[in-house]
PDB file of N, CA and C in Angstrom:
ATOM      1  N   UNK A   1     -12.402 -10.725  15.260  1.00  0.00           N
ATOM      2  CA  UNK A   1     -12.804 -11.315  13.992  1.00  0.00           C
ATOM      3  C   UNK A   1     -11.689 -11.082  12.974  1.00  0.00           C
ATOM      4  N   UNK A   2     -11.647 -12.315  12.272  1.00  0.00           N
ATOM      5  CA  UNK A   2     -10.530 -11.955  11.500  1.00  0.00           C
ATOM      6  C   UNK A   2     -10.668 -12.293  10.304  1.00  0.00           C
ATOM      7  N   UNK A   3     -10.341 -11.823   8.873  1.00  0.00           N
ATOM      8  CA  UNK A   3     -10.855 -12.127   7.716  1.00  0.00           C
ATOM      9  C   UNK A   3      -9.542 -12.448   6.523  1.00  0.00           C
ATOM     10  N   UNK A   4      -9.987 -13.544   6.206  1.00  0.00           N
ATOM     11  CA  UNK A   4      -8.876 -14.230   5.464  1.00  0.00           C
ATOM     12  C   UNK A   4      -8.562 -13.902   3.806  1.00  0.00           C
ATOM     13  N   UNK A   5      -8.022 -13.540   3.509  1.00  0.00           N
ATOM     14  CA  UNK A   5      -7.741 -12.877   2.076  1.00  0.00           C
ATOM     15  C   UNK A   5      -6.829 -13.414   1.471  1.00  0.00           C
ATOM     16  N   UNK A   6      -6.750 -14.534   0.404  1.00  0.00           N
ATOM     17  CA  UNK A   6      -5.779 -15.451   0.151  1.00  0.00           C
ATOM     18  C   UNK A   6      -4.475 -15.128  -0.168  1.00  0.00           C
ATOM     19  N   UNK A   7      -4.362 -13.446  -0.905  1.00  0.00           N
ATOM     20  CA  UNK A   7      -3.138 -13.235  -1.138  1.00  0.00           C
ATOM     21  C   UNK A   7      -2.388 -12.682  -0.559  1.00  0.00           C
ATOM     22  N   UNK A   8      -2.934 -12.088   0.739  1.00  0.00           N
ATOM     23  CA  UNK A   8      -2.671 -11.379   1.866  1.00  0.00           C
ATOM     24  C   UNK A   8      -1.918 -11.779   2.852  1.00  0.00           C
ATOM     25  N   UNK A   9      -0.753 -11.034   3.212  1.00  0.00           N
ATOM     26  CA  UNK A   9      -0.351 -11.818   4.634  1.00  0.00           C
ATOM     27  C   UNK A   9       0.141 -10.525   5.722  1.00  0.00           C
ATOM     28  N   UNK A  10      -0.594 -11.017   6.925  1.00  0.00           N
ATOM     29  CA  UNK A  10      -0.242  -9.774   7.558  1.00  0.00           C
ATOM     30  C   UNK A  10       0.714  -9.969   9.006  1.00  0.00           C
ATOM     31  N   UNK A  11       2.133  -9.610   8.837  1.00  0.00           N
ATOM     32  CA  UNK A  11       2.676  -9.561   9.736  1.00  0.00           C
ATOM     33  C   UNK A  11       2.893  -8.701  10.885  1.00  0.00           C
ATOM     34  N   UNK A  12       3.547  -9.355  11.638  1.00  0.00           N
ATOM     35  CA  UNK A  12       3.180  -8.555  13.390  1.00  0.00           C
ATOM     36  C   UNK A  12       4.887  -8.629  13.617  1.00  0.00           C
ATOM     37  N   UNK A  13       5.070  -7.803  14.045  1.00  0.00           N
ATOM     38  CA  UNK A  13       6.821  -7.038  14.562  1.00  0.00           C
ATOM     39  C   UNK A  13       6.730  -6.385  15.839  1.00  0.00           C
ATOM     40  N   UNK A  14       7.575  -6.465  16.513  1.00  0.00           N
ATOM     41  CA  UNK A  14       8.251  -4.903  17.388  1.00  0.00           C
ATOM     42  C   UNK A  14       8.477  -3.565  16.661  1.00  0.00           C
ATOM     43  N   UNK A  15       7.731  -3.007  16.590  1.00  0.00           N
ATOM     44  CA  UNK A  15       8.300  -1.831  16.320  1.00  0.00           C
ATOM     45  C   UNK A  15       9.932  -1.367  16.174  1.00  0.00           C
ATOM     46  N   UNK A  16      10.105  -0.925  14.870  1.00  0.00           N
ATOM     47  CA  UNK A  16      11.534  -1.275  14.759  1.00  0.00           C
ATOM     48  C   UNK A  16      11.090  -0.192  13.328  1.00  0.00           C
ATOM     49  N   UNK A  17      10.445   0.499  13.143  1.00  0.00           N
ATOM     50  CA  UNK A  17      10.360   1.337  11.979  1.00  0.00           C
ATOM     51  C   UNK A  17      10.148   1.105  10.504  1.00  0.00           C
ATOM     52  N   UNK A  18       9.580   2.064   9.907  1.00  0.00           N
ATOM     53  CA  UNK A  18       9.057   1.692   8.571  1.00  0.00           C
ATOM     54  C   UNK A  18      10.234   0.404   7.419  1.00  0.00           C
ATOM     55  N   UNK A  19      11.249   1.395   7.513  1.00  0.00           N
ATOM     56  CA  UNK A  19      11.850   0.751   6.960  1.00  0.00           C
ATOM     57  C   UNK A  19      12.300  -1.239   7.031  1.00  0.00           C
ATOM     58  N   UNK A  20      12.685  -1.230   8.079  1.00  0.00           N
ATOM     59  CA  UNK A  20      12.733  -2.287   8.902  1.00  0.00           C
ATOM     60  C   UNK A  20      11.241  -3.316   8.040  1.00  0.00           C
ATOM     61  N   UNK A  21      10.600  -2.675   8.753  1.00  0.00           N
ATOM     62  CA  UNK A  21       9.079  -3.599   8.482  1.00  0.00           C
ATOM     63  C   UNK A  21       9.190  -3.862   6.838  1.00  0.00           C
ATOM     64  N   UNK A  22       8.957  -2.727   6.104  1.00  0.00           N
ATOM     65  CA  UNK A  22       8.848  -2.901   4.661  1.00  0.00           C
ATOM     66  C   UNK A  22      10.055  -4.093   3.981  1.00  0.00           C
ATOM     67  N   UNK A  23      11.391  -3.686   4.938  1.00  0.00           N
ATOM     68  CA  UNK A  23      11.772  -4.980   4.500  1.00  0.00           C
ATOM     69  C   UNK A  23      11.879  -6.270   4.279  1.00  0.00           C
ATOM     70  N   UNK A  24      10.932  -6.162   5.639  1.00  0.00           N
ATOM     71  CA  UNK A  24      10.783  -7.347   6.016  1.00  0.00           C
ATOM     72  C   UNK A  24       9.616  -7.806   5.161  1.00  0.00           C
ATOM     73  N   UNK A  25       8.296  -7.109   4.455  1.00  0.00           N
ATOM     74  CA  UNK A  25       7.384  -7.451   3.879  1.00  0.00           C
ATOM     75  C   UNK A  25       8.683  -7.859   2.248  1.00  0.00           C
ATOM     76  N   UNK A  26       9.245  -7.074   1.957  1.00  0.00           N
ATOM     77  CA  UNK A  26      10.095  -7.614   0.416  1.00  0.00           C
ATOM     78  C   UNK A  26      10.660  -9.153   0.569  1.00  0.00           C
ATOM     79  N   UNK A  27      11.074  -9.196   1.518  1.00  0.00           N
ATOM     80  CA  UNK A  27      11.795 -10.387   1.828  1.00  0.00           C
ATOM     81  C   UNK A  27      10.801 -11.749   1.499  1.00  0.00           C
ATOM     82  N   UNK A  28       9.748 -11.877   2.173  1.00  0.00           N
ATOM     83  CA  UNK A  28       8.746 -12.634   1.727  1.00  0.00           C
ATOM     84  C   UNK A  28       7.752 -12.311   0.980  1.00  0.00           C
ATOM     85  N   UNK A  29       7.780 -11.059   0.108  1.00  0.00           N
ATOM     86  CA  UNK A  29       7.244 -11.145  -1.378  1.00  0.00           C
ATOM     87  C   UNK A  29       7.100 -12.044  -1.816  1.00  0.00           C
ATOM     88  N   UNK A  30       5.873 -12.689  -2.574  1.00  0.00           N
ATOM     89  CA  UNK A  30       6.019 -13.423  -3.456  1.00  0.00           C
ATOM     90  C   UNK A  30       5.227 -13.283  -5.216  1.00  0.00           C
ATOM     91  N   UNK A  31       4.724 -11.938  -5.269  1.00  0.00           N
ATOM     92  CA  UNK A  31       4.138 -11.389  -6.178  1.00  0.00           C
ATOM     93  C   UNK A  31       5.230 -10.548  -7.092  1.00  0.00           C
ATOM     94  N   UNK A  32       4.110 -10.244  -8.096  1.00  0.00           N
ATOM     95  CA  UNK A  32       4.500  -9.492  -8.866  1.00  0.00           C
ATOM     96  C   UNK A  32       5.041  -7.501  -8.686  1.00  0.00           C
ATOM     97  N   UNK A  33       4.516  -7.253  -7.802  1.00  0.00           N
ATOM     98  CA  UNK A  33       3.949  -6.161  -7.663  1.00  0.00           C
ATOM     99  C   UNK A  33       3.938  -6.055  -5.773  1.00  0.00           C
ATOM    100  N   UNK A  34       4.333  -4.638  -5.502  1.00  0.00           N
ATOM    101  CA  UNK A  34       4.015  -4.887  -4.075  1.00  0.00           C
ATOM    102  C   UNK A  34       3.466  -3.333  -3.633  1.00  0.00           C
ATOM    103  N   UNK A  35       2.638  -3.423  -3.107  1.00  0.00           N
ATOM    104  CA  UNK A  35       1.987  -1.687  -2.606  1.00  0.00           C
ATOM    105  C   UNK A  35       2.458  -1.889  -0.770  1.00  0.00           C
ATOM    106  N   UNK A  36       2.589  -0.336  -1.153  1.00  0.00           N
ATOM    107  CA  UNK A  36       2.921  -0.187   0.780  1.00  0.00           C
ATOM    108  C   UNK A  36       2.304   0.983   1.368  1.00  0.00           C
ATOM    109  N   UNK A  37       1.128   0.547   2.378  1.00  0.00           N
ATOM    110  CA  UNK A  37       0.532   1.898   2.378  1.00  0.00           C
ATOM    111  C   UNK A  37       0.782   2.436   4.019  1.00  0.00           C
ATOM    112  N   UNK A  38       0.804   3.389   4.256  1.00  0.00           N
ATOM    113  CA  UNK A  38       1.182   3.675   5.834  1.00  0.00           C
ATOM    114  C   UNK A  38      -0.427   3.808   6.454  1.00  0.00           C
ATOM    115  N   UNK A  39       0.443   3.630   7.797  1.00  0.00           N
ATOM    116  CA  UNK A  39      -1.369   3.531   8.902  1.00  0.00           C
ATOM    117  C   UNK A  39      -1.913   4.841   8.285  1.00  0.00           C
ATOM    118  N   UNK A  40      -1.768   6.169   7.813  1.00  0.00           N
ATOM    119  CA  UNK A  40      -2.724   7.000   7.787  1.00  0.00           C
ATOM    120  C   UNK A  40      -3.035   7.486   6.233  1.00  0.00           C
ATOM    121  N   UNK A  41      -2.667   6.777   5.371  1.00  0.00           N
ATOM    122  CA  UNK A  41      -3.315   6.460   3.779  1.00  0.00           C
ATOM    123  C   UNK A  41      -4.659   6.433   3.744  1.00  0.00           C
ATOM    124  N   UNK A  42      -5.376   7.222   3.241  1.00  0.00           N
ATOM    125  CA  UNK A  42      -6.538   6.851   3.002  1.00  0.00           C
ATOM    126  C   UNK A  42      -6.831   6.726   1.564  1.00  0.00           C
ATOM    127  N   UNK A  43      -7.196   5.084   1.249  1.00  0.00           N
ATOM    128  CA  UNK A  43      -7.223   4.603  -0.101  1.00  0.00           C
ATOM    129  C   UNK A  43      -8.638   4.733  -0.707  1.00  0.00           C
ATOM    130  N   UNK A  44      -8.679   5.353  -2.003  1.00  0.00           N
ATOM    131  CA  UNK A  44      -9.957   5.406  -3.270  1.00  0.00           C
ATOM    132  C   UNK A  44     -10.275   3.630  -3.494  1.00  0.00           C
ATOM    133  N   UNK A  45     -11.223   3.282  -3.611  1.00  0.00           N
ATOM    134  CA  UNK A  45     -11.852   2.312  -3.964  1.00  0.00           C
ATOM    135  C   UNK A  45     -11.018   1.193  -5.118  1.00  0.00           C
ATOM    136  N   UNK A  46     -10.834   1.875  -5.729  1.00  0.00           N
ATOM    137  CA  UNK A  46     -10.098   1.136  -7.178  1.00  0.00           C
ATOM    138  C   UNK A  46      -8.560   1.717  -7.383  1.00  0.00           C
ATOM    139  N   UNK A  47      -8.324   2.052  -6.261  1.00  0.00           N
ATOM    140  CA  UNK A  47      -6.902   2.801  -6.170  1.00  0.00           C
ATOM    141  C   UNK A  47      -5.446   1.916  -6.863  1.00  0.00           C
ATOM    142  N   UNK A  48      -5.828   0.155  -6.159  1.00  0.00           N
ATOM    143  CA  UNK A  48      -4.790  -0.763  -6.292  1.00  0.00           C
ATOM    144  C   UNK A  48      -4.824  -0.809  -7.957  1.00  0.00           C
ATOM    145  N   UNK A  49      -6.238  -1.292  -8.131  1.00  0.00           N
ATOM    146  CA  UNK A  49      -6.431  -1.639  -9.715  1.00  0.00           C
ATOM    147  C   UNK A  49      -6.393  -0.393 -10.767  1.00  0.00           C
ATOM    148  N   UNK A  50      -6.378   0.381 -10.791  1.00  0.00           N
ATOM    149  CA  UNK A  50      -6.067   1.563 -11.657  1.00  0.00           C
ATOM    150  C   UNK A  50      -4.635   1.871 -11.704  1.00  0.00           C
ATOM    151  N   UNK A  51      -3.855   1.713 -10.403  1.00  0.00           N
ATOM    152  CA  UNK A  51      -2.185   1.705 -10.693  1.00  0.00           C
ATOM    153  C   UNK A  51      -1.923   0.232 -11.709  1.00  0.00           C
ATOM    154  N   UNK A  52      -2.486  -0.690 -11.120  1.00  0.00           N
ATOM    155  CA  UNK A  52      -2.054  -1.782 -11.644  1.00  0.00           C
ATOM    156  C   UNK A  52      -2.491  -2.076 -13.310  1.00  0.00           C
ATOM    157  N   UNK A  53      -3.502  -1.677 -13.645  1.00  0.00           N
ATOM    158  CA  UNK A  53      -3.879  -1.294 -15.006  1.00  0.00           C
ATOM    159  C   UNK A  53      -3.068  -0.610 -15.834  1.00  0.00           C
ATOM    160  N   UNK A  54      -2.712   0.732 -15.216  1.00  0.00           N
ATOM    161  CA  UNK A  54      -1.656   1.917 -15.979  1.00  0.00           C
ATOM    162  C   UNK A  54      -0.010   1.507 -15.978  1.00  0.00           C
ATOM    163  N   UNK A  55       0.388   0.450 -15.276  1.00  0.00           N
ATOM    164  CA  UNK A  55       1.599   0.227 -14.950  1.00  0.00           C
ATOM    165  C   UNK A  55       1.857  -1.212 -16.199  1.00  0.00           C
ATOM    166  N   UNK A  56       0.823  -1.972 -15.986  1.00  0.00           N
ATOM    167  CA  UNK A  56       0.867  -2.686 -17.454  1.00  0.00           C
ATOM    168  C   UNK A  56       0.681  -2.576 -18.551  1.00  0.00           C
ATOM    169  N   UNK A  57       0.253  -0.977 -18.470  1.00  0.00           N
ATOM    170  CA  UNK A  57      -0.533  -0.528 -19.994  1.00  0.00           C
ATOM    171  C   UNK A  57       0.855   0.003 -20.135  1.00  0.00           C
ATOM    172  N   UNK A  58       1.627   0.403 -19.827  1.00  0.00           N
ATOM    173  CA  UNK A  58       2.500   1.360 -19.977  1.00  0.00           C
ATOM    174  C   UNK A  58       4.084   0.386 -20.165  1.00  0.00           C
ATOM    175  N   UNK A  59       4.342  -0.694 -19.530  1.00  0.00           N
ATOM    176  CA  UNK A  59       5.136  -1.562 -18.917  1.00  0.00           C
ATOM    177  C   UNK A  59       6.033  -1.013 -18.518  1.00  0.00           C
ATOM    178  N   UNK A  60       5.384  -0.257 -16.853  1.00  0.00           N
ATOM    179  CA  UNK A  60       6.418   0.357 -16.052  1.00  0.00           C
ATOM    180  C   UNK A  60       6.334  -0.582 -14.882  1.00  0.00           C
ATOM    181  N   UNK A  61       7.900  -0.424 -14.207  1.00  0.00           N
ATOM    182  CA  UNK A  61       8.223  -0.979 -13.311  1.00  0.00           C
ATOM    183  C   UNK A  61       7.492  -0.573 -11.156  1.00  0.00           C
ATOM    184  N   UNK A  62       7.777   0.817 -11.783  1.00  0.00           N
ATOM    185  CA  UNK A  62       7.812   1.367 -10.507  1.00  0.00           C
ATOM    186  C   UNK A  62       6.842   2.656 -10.814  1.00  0.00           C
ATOM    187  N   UNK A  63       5.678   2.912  -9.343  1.00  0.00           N
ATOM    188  CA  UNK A  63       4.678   3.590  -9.513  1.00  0.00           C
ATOM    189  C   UNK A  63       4.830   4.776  -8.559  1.00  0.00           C
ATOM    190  N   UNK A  64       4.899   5.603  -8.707  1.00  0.00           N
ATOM    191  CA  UNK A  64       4.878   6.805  -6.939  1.00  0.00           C
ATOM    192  C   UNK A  64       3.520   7.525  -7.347  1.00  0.00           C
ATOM    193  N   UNK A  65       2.933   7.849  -5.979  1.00  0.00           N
ATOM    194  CA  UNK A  65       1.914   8.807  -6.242  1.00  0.00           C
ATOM    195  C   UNK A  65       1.932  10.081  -5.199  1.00  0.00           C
ATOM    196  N   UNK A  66       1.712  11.361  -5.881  1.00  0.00           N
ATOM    197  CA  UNK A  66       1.569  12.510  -4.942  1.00  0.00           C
ATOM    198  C   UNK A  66       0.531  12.678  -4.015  1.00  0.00           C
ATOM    199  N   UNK A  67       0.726  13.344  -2.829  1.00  0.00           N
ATOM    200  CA  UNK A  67      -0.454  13.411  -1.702  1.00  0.00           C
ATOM    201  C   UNK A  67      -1.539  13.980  -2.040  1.00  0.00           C
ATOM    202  N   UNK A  68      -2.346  13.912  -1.672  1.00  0.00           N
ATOM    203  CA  UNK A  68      -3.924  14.690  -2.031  1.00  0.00           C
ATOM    204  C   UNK A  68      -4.449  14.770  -1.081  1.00  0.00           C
ATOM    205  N   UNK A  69      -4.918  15.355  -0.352  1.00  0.00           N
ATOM    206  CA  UNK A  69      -5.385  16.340   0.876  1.00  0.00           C
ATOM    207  C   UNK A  69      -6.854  17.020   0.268  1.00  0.00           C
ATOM    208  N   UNK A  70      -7.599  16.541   1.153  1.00  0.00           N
ATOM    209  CA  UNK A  70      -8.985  17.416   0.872  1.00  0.00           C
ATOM    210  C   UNK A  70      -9.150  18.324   1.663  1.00  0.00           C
ATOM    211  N   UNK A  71      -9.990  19.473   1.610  1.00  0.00           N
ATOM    212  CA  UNK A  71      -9.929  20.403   2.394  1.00  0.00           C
ATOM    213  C   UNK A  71     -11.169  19.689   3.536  1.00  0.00           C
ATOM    214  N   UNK A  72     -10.665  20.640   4.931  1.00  0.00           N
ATOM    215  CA  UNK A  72     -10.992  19.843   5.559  1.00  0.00           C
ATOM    216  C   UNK A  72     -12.212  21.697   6.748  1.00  0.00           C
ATOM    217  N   UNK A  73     -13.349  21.034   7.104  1.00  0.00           N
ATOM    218  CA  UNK A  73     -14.259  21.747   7.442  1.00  0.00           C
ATOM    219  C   UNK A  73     -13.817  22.521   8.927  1.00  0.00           C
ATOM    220  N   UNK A  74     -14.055  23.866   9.114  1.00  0.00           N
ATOM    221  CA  UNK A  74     -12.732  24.175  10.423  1.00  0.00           C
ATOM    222  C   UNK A  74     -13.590  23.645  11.668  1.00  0.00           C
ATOM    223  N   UNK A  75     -12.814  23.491  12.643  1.00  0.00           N
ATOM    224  CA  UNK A  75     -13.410  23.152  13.786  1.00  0.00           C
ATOM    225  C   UNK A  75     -13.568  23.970  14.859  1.00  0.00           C
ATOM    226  N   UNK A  76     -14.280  24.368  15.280  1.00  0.00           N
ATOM    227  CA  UNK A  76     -14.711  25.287  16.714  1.00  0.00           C
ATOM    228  C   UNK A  76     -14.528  24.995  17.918  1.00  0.00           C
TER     229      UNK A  76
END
Protein backbone atom coordinates (compact mmCIF):
# COMPACT_ATOMS: atom_id res chain seq x y z
CA UNK A 1 0.00 0.00 0.00
CA UNK A 2 1.22 3.10 -0.85
CA UNK A 3 0.19 6.62 0.15
CA UNK A 4 0.49 9.63 -1.91
CA UNK A 5 1.52 12.95 -0.31
CA UNK A 6 1.65 15.72 -2.86
CA UNK A 7 4.75 17.34 -1.72
CA UNK A 8 6.57 14.33 -1.12
CA UNK A 9 8.84 12.43 -3.22
CA UNK A 10 10.42 9.37 -2.29
CA UNK A 11 13.42 8.09 -3.92
CA UNK A 12 14.97 4.61 -4.25
CA UNK A 13 19.04 4.28 -4.80
CA UNK A 14 21.78 1.67 -4.32
CA UNK A 15 23.11 2.21 -1.39
CA UNK A 16 25.88 4.51 -1.87
CA UNK A 17 25.63 6.41 1.63
CA UNK A 18 24.08 9.22 3.40
CA UNK A 19 25.75 11.67 1.83
CA UNK A 20 25.40 10.55 -1.69
CA UNK A 21 21.56 10.13 -1.16
CA UNK A 22 21.02 13.58 0.57
CA UNK A 23 22.52 14.87 -2.43
CA UNK A 24 20.80 13.53 -4.46
CA UNK A 25 17.45 14.62 -2.53
CA UNK A 26 19.10 18.69 -2.90
CA UNK A 27 19.49 18.26 -6.40
CA UNK A 28 15.77 17.85 -7.02
CA UNK A 29 14.65 20.14 -4.26
CA UNK A 30 12.14 22.12 -5.15
CA UNK A 31 11.01 23.86 -1.87
CA UNK A 32 11.76 26.21 0.34
CA UNK A 33 13.09 24.40 3.13
CA UNK A 34 14.38 20.82 3.24
CA UNK A 35 14.42 18.36 6.48
CA UNK A 36 16.53 15.18 6.47
CA UNK A 37 15.75 12.67 8.86
CA UNK A 38 17.77 9.30 9.20
CA UNK A 39 16.04 5.70 9.34
CA UNK A 40 16.34 5.84 13.21
CA UNK A 41 14.87 9.56 14.07
CA UNK A 42 12.14 9.33 15.99
CA UNK A 43 9.93 12.43 15.16
CA UNK A 44 7.41 14.54 17.87
CA UNK A 45 4.18 15.15 16.18
CA UNK A 46 4.56 18.87 15.28
CA UNK A 47 8.29 18.55 15.09
CA UNK A 48 8.38 19.81 11.15
CA UNK A 49 5.95 22.73 12.00
CA UNK A 50 7.45 24.18 15.14
CA UNK A 51 11.03 24.33 13.35
CA UNK A 52 9.31 25.81 10.54
CA UNK A 53 7.38 28.41 12.63
CA UNK A 54 10.66 29.45 14.72
CA UNK A 55 12.84 29.65 11.60
CA UNK A 56 10.38 32.27 10.07
CA UNK A 57 9.76 33.95 13.21
CA UNK A 58 13.27 34.48 13.55
CA UNK A 59 14.33 34.67 9.62
CA UNK A 60 16.85 32.02 9.96
CA UNK A 61 18.25 30.13 7.31
CA UNK A 62 19.51 27.00 8.76
CA UNK A 63 18.05 24.83 11.75
CA UNK A 64 20.21 21.95 13.75
CA UNK A 65 18.73 20.15 16.56
CA UNK A 66 20.43 18.24 19.56
CA UNK A 67 19.69 14.47 20.33
CA UNK A 68 17.25 13.61 23.00
CA UNK A 69 17.29 10.19 24.27
CA UNK A 70 14.71 9.02 26.73
CA UNK A 71 15.59 6.85 29.31
CA UNK A 72 14.96 3.64 28.43
CA UNK A 73 13.39 0.65 30.96
CA UNK A 74 16.38 -2.13 31.61
CA UNK A 75 15.90 -5.35 30.12
CA UNK A 76 16.32 -8.82 31.73
Amino acid sequence: MHRTIPRVIALSQQNAGPTIARNRGLDIAKGEYVYFADSDDRLELNLVESMLIRLEETSTKMAFMQSLTKPQAPSF
